[in-house]
N, C-alpha and C. Protein backbone atom coordinates (compact mmCIF):
# COMPACT_ATOMS: atom_id res chain seq x y z
N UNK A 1 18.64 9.12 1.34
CA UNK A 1 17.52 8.95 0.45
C UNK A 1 16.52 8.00 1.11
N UNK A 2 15.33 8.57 1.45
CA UNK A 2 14.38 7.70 2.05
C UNK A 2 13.60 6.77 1.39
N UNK A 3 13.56 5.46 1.34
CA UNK A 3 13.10 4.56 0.56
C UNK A 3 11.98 3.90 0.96
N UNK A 4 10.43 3.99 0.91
CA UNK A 4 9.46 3.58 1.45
C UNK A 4 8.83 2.78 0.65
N UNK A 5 9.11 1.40 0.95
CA UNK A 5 7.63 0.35 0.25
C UNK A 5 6.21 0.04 0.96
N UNK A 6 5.59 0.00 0.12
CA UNK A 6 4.25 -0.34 1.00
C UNK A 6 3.18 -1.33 0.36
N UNK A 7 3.55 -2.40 1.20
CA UNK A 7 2.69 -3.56 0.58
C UNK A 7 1.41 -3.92 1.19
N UNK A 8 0.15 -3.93 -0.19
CA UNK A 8 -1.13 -4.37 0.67
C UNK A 8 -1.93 -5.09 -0.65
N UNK A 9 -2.58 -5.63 -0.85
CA UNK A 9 -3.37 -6.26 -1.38
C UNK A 9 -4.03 -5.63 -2.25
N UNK A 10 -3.90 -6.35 -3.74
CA UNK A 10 -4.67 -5.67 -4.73
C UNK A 10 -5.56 -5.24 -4.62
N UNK A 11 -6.32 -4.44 -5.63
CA UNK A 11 -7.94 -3.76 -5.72
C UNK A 11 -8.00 -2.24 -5.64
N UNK A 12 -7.23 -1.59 -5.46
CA UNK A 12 -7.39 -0.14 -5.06
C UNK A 12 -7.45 0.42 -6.41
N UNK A 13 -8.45 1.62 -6.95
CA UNK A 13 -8.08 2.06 -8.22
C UNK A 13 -6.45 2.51 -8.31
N UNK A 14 -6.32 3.14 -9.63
CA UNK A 14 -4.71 3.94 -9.89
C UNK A 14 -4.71 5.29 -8.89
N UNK A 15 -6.29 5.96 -9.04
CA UNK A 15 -5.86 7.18 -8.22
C UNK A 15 -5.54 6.85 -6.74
N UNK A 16 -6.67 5.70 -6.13
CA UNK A 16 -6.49 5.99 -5.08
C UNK A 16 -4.70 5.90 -4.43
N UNK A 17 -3.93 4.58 -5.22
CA UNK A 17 -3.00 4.81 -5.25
C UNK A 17 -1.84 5.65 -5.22
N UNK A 18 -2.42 6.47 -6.54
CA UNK A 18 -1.35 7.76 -6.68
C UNK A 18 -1.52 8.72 -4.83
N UNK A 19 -2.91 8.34 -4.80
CA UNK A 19 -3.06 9.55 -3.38
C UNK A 19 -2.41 8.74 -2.36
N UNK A 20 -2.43 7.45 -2.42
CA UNK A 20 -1.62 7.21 -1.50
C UNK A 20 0.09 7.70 -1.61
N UNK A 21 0.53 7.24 -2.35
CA UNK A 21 2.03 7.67 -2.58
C UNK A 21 1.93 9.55 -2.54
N UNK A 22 1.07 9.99 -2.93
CA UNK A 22 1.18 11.43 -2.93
C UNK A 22 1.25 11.94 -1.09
N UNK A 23 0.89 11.03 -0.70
CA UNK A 23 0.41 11.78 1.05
C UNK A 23 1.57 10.95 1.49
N UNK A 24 2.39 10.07 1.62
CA UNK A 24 3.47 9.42 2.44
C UNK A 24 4.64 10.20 1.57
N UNK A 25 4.86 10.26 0.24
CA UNK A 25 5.85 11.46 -0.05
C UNK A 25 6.12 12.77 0.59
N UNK A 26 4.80 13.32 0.67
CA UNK A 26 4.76 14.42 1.57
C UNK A 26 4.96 14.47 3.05
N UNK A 27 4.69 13.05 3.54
CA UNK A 27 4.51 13.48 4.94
C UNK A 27 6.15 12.88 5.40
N UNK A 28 6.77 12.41 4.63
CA UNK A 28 7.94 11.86 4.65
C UNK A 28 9.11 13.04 4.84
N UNK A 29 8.83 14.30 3.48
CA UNK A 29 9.01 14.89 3.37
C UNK A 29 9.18 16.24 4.26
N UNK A 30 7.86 16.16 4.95
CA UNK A 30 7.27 16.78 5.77
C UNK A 30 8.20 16.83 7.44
N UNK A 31 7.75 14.90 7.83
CA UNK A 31 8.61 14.82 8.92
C UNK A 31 10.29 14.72 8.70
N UNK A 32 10.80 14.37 7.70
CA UNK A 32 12.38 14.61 7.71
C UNK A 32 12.80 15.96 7.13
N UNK A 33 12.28 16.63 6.51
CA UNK A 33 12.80 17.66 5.89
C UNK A 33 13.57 17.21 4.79
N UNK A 34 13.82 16.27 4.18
CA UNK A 34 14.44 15.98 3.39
C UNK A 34 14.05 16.60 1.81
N UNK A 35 15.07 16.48 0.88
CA UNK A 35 14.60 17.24 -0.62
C UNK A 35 13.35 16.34 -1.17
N UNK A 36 12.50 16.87 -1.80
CA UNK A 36 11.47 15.75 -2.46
C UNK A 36 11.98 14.89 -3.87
N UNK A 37 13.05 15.50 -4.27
CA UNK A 37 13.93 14.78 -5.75
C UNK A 37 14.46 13.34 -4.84
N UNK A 38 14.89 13.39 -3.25
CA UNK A 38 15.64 12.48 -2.86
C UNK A 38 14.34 11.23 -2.41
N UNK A 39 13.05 11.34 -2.16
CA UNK A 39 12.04 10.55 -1.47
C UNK A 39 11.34 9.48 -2.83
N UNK A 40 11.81 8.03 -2.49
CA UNK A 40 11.43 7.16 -3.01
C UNK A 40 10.03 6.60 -2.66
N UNK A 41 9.17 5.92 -2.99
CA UNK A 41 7.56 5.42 -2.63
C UNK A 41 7.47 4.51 -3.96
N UNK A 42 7.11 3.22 -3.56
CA UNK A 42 6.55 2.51 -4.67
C UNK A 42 5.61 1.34 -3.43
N UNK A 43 4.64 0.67 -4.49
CA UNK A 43 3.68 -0.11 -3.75
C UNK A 43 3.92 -1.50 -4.44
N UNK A 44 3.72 -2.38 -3.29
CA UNK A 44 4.02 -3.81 -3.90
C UNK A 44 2.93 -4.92 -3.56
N UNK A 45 2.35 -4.72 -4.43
CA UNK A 45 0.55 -5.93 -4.43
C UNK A 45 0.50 -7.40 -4.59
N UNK A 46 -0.07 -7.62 -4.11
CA UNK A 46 -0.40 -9.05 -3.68
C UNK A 46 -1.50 -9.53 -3.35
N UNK A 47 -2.12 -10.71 -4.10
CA UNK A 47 -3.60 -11.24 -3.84
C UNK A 47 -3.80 -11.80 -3.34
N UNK A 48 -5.42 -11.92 -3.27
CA UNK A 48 -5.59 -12.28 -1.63
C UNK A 48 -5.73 -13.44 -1.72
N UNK A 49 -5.16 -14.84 -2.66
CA UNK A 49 -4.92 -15.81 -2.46
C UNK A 49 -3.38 -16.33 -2.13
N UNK A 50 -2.84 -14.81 -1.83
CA UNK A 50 -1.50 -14.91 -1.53
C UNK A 50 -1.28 -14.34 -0.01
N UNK A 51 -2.48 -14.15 0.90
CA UNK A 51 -2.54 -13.57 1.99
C UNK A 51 -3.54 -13.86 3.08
N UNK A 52 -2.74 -14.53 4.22
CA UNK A 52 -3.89 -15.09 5.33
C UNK A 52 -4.23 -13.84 6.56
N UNK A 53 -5.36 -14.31 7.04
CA UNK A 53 -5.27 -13.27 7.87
C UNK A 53 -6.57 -14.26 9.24
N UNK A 54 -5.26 -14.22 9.96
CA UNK A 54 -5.85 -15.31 11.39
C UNK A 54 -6.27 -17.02 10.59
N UNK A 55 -5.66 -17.36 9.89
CA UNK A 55 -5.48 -18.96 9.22
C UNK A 55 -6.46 -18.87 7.68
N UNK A 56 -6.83 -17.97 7.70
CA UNK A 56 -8.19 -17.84 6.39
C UNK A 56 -7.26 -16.79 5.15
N UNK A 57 -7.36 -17.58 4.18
CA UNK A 57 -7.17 -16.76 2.82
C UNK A 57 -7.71 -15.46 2.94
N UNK A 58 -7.54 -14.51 2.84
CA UNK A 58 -8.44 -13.42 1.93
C UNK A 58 -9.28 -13.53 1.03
N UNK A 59 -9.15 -14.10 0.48
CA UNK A 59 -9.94 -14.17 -0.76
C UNK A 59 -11.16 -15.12 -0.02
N UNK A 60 -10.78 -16.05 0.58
CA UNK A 60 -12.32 -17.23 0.91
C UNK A 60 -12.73 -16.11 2.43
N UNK A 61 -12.26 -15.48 3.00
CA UNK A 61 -12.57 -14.41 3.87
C UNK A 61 -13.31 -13.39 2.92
N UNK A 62 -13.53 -12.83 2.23
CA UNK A 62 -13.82 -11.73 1.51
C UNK A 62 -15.39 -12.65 0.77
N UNK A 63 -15.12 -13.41 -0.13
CA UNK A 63 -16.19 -14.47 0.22
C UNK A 63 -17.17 -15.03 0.90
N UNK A 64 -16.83 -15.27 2.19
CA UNK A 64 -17.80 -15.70 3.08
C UNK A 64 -18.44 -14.13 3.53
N UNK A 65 -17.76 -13.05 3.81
CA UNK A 65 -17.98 -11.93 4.43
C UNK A 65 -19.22 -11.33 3.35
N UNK A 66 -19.08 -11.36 1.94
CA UNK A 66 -20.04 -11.00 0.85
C UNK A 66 -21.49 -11.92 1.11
N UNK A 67 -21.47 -12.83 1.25
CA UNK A 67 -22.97 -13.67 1.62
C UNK A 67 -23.64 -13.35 2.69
């Protein structure tokens, strides 16, 4: 049973979501051949005051980048 998490940072609508899990189900699917009843996908979010990227928050990165 293939078990895929995928963690990235809040903000994405629900669909774009669902399309995400809809295209790594499939392609999971796709490259193992495996049954699609057996292929797990869930997403695990996190904000961007919970995420650095090169010593800078996200969030004060996303910030400065908007001005």
């Amino acid at each position: 049973m293939p078990l895929i998490e995928i963690r990235m940072m809040e903000g994405r609508t629900d669909s774009q979501k669902k399309a995400l899990l809809d295209s790594v189900t499939r392609a999971v699917q796709d490259s193992l051949g495996v049954p699609l009843s057996s292929i797990r996908v869930w997403i695990q979010e996190f904000s961007p005051h919970e995420y650095m990227i090169a010593g800078e928050l996200a969030a004060d990165k996303k910030r400065r980048e908007e001005k």
